[in-house]
Each structure stands twice: as C-alpha cells, then as structure tokens.
N, C-alpha and C. Protein backbone atom coordinates (compact mmCIF):
# COMPACT_ATOMS: atom_id res chain seq x y z
N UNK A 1 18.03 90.74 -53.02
CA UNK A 1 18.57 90.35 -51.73
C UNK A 1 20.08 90.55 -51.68
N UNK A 2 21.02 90.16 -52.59
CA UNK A 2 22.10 90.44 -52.84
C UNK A 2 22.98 92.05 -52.15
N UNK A 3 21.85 92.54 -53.24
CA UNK A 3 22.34 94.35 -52.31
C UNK A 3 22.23 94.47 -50.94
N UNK A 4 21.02 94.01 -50.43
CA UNK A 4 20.89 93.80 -48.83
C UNK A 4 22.08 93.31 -47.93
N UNK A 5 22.50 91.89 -48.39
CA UNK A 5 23.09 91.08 -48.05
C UNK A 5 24.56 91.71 -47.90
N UNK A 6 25.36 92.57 -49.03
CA UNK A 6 26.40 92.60 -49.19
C UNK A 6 26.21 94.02 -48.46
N UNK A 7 25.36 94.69 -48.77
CA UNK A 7 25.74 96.02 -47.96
C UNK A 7 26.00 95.83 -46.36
N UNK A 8 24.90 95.00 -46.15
CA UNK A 8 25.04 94.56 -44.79
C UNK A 8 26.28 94.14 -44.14
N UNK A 9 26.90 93.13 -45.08
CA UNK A 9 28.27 92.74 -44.76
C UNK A 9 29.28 94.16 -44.56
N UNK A 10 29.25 94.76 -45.66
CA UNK A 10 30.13 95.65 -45.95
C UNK A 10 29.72 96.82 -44.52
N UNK A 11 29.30 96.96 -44.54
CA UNK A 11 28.54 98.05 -42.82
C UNK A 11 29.20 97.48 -41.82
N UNK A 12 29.07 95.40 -41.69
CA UNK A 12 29.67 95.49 -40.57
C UNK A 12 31.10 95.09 -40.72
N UNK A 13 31.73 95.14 -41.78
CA UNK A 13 33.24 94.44 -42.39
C UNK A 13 34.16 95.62 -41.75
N UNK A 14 33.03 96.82 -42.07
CA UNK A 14 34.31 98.44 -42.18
C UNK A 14 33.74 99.31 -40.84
N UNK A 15 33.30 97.90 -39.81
CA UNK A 15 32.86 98.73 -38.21
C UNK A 15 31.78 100.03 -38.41
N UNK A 16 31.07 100.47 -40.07
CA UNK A 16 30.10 101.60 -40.11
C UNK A 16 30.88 102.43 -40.61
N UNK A 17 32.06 102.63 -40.83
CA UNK A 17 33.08 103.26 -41.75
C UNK A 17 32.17 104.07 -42.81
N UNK A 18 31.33 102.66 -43.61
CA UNK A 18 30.65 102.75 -44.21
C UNK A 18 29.66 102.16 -44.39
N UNK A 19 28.57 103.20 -43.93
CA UNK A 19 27.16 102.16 -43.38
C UNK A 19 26.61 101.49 -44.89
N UNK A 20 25.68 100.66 -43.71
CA UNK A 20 25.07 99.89 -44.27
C UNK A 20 24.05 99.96 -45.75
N UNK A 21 23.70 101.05 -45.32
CA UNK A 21 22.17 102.11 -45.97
C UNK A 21 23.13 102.63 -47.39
N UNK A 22 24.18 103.15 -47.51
CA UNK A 22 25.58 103.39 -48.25
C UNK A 22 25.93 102.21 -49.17
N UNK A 23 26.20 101.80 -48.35
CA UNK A 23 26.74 100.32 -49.26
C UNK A 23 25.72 99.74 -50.04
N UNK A 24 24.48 99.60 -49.86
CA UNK A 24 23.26 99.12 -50.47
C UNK A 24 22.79 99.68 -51.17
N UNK A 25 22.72 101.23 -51.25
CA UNK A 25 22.80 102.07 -52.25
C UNK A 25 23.72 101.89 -53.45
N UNK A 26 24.92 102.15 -52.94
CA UNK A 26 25.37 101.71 -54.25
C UNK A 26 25.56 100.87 -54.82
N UNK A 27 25.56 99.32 -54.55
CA UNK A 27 25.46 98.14 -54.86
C UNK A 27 24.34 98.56 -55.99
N UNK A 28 23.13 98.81 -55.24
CA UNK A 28 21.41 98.82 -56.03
C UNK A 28 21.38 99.20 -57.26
N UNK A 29 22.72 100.66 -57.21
CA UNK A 29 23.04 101.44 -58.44
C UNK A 29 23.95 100.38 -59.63
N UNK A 30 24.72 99.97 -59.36
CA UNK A 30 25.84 99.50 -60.26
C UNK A 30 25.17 97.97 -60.43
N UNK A 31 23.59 97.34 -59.99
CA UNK A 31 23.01 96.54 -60.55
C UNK A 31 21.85 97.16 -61.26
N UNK A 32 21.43 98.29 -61.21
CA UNK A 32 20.80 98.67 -61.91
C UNK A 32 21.09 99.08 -63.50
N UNK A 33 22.63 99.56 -63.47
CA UNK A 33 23.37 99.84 -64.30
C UNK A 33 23.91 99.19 -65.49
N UNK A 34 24.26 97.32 -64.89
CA UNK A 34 24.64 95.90 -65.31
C UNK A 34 23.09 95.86 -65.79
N UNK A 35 21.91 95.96 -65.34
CA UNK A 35 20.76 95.21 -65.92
C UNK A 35 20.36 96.44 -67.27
N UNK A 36 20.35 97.59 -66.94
CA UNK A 36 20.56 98.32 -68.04
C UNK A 36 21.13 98.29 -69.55
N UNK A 37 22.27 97.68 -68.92
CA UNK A 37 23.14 97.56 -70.43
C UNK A 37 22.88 96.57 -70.88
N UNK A 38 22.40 94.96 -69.74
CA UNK A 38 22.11 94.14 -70.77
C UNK A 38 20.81 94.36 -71.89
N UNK A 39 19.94 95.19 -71.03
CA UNK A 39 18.61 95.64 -71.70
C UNK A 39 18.66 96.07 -73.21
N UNK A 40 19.65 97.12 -73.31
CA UNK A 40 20.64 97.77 -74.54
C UNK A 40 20.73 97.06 -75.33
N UNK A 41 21.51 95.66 -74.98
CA UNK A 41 22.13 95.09 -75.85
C UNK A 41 21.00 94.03 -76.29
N UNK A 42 20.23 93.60 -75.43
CA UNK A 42 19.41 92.20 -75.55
C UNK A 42 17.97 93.34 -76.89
N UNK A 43 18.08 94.79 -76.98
CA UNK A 43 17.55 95.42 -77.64
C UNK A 43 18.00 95.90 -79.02
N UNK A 44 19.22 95.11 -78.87
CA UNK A 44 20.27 95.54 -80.30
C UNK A 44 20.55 97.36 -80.26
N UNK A 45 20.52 97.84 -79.14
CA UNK A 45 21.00 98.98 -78.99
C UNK A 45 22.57 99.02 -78.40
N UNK A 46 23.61 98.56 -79.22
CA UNK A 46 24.67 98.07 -79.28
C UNK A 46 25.80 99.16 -79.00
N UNK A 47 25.52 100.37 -79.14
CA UNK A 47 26.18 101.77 -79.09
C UNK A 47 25.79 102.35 -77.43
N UNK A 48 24.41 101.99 -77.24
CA UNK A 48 23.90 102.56 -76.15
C UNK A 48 24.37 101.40 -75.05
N UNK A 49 24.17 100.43 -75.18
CA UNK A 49 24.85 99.11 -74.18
C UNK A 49 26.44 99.24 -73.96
N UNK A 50 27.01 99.57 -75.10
CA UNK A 50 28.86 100.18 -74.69
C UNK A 50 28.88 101.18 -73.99
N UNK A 51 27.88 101.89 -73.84
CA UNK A 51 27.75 103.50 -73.17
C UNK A 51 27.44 102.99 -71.99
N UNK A 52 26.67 102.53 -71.81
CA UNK A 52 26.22 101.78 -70.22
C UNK A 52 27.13 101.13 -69.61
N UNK A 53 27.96 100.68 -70.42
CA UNK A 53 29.04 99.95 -69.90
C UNK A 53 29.94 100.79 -69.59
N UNK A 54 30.12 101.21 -69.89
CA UNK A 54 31.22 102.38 -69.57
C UNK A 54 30.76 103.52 -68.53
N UNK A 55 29.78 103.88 -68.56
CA UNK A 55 29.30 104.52 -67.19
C UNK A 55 29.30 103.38 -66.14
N UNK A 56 28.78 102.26 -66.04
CA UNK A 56 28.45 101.14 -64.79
C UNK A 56 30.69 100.68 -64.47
N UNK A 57 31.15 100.57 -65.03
CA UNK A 57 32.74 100.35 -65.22
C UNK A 57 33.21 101.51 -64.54
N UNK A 58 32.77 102.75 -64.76
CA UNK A 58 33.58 104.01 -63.87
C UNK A 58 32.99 103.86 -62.49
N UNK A 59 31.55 103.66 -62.74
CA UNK A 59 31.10 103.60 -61.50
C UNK A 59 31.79 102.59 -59.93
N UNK A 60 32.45 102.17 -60.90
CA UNK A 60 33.04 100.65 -59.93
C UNK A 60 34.27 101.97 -59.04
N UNK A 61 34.70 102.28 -59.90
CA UNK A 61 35.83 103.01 -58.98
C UNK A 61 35.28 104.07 -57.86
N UNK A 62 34.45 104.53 -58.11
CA UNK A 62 34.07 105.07 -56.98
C UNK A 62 33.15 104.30 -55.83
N UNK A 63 33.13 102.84 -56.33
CA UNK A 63 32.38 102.01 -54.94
C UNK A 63 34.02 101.69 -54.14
N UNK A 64 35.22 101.42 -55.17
CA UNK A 64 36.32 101.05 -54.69
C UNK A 64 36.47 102.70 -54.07
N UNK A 65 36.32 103.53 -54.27
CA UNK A 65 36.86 104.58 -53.30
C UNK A 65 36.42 104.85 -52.36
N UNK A 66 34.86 104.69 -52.04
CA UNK A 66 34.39 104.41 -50.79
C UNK A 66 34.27 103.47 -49.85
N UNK A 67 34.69 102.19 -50.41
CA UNK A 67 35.33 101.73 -49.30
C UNK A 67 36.58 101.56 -49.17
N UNK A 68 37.28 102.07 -49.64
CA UNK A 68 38.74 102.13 -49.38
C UNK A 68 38.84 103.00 -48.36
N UNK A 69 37.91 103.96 -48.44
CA UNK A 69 38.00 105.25 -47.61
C UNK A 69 37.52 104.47 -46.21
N UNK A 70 36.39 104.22 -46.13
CA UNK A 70 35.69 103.19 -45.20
C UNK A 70 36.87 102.50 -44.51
N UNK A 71 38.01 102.04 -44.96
CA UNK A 71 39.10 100.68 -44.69
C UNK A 71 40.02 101.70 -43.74
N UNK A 72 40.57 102.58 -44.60
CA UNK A 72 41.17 103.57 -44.22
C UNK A 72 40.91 104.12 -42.85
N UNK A 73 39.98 104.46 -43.16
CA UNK A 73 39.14 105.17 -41.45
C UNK A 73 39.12 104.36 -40.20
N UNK A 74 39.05 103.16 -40.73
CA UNK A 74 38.71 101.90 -39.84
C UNK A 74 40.10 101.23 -38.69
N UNK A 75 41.19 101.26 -40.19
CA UNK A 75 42.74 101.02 -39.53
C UNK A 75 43.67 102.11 -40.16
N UNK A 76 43.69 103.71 -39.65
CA UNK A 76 44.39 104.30 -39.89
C UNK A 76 45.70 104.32 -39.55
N UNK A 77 46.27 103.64 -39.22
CA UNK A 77 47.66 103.12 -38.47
C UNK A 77 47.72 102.35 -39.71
N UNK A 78 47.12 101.39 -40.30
CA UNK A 78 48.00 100.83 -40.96
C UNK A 78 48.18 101.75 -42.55
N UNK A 79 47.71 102.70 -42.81
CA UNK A 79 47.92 103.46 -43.28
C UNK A 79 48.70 105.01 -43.87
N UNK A 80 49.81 105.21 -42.89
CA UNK A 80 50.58 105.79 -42.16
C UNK A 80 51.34 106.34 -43.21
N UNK A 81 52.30 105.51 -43.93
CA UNK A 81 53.21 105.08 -44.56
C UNK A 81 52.93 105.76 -46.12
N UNK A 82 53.97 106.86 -46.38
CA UNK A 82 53.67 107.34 -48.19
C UNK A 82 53.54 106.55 -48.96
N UNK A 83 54.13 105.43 -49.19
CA UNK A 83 53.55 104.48 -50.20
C UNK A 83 52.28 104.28 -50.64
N UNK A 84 51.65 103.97 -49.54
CA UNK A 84 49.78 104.74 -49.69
C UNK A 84 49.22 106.05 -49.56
N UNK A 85 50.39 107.05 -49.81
CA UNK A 85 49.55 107.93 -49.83
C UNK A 85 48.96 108.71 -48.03
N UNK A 86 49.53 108.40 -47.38
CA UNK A 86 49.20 108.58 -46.33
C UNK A 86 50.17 109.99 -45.76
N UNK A 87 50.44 110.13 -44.65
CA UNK A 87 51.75 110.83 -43.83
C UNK A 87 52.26 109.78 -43.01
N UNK A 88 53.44 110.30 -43.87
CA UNK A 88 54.92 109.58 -42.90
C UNK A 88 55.54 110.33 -41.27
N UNK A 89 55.57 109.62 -40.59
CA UNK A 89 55.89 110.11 -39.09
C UNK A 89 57.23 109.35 -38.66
C-alpha cells in the first residue's frame, strides 16, 4: 500500500509532473531492492547483500532526479537562477 499511497501523493504533490503510475513504479522498485538485500543478508550472503545495497543506494538518486525534474517543471520560475543550474535572464 505504501507504493500506492506515496506515488499517489507524489502525482498529485508535482501537479503530474510526475505521474502517478511513475512514482509507484519506482517506489515498487527501490522496495523490492531494500527487501532483496535484506534476503542476502538474512541468507548470510553478506557480499551479495553489500551489492544490493549499493545498487538500491544509486537507485535513490535517480528517484531524486525524477522528481526534481517533476519540481522543476512544475515551478520553473523558481528555477531561473545559475545557482541551480538553470538560465540566468
């Protein structure tokens, strides 16, 4: 329910920026990922559970890049400004 719940939020947080169906997807992924590694480890596969971890950990940055992107899209005005990376006018 969680993935449901938060994607849902997140769909209507970023106005569809970044839908709903999106957001729940990847939520689904990066808990699939967390239950994985504990699997690893609760298996004494201790090499393979650091590996999981480290794939589910990168993975985070690209949920932070899609909705950043999502945020972005949403209030591009406040985004303007090189400091973020934006164009200055």
């Amino acid at each position: 329910m969680f993935a449901d719940e938060f994607g849902e939020f997140l769909g209507t947080a970023t106005d569809g920026n970044l839908s709903q169906e999106a957001a729940t997807d990847i939520i689904n992924t990066h808990e699939e990922q967390v239950i994985k590694t504990f699997k690893l480890y609760v298996n004494e596969d201790y090499t393979g559970s650091a590996d999981q971890f480290r794939v589910g950990y990168a993975f985070t940055f690209e949920i932070g890049k899609g909705l950043a992107g999502a945020i972005v899209a949403q209030h591009p005005d406040m985004f303007e400004n090189e400091v973020f990376g934006g164009t200055s006018e």
